[in-house]
PDB file of N, CA and C in Angstrom:
ATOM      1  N   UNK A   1     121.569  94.924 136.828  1.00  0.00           N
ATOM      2  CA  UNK A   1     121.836  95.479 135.510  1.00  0.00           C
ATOM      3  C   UNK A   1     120.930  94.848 134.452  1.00  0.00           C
ATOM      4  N   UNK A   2     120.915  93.396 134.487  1.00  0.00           N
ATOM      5  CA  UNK A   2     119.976  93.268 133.666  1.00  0.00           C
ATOM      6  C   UNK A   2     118.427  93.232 133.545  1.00  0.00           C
ATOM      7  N   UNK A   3     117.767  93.462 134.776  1.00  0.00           N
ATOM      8  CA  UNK A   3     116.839  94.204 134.829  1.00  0.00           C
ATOM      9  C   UNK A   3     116.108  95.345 134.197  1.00  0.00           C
ATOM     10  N   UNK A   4     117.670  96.806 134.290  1.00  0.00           N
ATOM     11  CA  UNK A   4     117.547  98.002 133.720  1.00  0.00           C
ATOM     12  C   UNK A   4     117.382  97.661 132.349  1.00  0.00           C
ATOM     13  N   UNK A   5     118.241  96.774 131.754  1.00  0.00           N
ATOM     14  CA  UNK A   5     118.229  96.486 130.560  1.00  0.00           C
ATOM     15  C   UNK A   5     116.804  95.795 130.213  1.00  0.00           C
ATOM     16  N   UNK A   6     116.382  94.942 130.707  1.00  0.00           N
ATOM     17  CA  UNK A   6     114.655  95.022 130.243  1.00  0.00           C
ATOM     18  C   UNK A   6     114.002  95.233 130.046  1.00  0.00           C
ATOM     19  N   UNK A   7     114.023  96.288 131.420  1.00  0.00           N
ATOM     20  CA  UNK A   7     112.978  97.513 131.539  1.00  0.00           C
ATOM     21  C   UNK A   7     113.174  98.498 130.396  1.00  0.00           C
ATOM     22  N   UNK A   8     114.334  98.587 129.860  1.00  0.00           N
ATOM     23  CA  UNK A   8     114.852  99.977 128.980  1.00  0.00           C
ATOM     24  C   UNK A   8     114.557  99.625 127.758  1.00  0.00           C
ATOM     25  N   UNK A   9     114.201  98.312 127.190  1.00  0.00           N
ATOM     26  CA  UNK A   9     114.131  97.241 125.731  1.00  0.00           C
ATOM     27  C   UNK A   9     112.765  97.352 126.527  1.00  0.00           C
ATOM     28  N   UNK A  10     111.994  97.173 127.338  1.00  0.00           N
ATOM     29  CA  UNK A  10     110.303  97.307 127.057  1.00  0.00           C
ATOM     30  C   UNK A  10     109.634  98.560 126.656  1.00  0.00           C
ATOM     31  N   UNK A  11     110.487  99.220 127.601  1.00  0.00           N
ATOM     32  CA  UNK A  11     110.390 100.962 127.113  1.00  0.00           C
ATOM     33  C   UNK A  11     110.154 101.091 126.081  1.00  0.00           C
ATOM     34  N   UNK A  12     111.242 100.874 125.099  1.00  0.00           N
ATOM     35  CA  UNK A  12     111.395 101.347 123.714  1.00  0.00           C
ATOM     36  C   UNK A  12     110.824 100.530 123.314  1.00  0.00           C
ATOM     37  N   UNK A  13     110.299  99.233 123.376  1.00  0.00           N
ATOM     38  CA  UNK A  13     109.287  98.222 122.911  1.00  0.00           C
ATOM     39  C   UNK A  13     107.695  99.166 122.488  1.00  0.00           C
ATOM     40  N   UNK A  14     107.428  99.466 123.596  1.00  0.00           N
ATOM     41  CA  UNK A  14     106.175 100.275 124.243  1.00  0.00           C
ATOM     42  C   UNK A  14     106.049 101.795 123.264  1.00  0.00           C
ATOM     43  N   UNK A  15     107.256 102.285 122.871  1.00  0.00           N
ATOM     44  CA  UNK A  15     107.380 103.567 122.559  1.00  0.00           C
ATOM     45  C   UNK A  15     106.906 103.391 120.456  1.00  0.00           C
ATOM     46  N   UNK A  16     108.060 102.615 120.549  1.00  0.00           N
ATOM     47  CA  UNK A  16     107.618 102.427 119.050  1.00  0.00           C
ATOM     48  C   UNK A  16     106.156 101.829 118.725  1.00  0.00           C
ATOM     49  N   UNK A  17     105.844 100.387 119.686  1.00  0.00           N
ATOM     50  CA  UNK A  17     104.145 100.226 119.595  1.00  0.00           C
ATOM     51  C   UNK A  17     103.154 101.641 119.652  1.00  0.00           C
ATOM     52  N   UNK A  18     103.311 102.143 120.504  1.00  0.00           N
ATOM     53  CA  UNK A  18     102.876 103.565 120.130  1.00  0.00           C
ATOM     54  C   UNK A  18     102.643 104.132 119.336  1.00  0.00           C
ATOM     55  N   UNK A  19     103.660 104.639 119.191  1.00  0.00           N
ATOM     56  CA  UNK A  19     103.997 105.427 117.289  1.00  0.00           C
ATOM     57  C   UNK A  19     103.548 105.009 116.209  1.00  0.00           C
ATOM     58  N   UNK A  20     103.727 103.024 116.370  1.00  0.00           N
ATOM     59  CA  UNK A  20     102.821 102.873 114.720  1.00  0.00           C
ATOM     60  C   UNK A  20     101.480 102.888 115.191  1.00  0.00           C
ATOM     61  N   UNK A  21     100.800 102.894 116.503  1.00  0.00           N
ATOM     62  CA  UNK A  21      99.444 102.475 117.005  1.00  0.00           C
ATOM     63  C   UNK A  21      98.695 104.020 116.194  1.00  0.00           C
ATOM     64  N   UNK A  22      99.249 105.350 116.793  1.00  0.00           N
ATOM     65  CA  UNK A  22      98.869 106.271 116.280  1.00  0.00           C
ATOM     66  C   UNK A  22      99.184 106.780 114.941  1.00  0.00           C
ATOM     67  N   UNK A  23     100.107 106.372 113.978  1.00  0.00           N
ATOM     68  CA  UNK A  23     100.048 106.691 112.584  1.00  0.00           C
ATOM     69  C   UNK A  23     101.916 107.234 112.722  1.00  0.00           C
ATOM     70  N   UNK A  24     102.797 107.478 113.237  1.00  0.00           N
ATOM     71  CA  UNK A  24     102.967 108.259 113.404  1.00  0.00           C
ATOM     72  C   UNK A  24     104.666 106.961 112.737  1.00  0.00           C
ATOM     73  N   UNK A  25     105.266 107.871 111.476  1.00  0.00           N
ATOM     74  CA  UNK A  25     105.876 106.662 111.076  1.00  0.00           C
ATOM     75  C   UNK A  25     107.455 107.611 111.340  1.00  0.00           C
ATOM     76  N   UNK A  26     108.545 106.820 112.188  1.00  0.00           N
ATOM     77  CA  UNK A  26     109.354 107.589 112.745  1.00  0.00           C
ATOM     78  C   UNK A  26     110.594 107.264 111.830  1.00  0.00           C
ATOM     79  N   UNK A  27     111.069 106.428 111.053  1.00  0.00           N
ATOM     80  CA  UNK A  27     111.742 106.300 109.510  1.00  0.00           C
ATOM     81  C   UNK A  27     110.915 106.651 108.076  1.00  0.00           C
ATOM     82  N   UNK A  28     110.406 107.648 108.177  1.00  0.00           N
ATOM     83  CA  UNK A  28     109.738 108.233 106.395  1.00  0.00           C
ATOM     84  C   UNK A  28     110.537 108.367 106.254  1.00  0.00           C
ATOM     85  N   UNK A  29     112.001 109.039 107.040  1.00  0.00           N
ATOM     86  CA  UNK A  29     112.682 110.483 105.985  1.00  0.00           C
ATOM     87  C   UNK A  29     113.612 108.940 105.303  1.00  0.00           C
ATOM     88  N   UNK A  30     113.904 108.268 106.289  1.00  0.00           N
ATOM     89  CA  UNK A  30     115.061 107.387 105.504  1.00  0.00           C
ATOM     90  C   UNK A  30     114.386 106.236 104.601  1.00  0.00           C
ATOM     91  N   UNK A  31     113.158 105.722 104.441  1.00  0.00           N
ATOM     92  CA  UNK A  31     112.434 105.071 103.590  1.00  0.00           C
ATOM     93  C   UNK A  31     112.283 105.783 102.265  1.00  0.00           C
ATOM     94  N   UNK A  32     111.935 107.009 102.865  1.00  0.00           N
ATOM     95  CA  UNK A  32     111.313 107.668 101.238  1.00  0.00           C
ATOM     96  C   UNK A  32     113.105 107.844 100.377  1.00  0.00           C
ATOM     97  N   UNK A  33     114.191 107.772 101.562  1.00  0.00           N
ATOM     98  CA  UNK A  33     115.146 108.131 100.288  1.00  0.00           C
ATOM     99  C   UNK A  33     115.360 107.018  99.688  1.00  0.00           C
ATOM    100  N   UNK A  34     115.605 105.647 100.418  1.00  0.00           N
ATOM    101  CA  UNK A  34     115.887 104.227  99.682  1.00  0.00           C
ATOM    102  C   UNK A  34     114.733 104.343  98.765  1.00  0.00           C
ATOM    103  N   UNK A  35     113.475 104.586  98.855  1.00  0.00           N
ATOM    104  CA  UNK A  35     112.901 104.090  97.808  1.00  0.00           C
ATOM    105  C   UNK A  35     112.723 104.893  96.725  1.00  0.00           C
ATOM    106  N   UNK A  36     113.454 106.169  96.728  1.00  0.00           N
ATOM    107  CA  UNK A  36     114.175 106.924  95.056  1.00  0.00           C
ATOM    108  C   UNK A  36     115.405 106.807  94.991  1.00  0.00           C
ATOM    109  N   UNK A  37     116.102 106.026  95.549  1.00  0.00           N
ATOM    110  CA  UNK A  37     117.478 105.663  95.522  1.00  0.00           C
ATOM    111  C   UNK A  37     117.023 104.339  94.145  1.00  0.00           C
ATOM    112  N   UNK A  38     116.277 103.383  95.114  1.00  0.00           N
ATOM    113  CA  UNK A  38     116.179 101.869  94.461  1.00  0.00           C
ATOM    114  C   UNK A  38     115.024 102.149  93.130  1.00  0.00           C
ATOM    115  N   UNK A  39     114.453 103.626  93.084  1.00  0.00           N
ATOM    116  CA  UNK A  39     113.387 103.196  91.936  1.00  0.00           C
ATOM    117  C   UNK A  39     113.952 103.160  90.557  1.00  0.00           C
ATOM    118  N   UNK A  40     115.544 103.510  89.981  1.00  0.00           N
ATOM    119  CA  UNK A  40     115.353 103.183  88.736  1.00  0.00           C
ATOM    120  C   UNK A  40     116.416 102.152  87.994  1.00  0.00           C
ATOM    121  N   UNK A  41     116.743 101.437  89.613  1.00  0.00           N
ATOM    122  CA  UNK A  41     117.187 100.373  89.392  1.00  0.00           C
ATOM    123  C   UNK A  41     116.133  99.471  88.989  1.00  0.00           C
ATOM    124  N   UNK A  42     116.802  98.319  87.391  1.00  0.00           N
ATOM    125  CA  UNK A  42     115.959  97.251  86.971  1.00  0.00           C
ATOM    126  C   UNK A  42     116.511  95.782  87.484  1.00  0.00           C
ATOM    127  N   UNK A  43     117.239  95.471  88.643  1.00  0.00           N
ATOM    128  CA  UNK A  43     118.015  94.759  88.734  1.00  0.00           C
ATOM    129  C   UNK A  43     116.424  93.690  90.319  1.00  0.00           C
ATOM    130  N   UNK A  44     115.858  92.543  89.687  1.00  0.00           N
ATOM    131  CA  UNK A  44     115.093  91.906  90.765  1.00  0.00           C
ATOM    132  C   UNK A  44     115.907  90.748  91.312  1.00  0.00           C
ATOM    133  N   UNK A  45     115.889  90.288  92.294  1.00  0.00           N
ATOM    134  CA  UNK A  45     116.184  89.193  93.117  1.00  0.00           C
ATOM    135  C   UNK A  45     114.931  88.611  93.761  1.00  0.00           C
ATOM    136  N   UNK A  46     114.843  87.123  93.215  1.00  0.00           N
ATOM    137  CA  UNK A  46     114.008  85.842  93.639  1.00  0.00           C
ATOM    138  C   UNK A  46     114.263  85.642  94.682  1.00  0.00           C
TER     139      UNK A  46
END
């Protein structure tokens, strides 16, 4: 079992290296909303 589980966490290791290797960005839709969610908040943290 924990084998599969390695193999299945390299997989998806491998899959996402991929995706950013070729451009290919697989959270836009949920980035672009936080960041018009957070743009007209004036509130910074140090």
């Amino acid at each position: 079992m924990i084998k599969a589980n390695l193999l299945a966490g390299l997989l998806a290791l491998s899959f996402f290296s991929y995706a950013q290797y070729s451009g290919l960005n697989l959270f836009d839709q949920e980035a672009s909303a936080l960041t018009s969610r957070t743009a007209g908040s004036r509130t910074f943290h140090k």
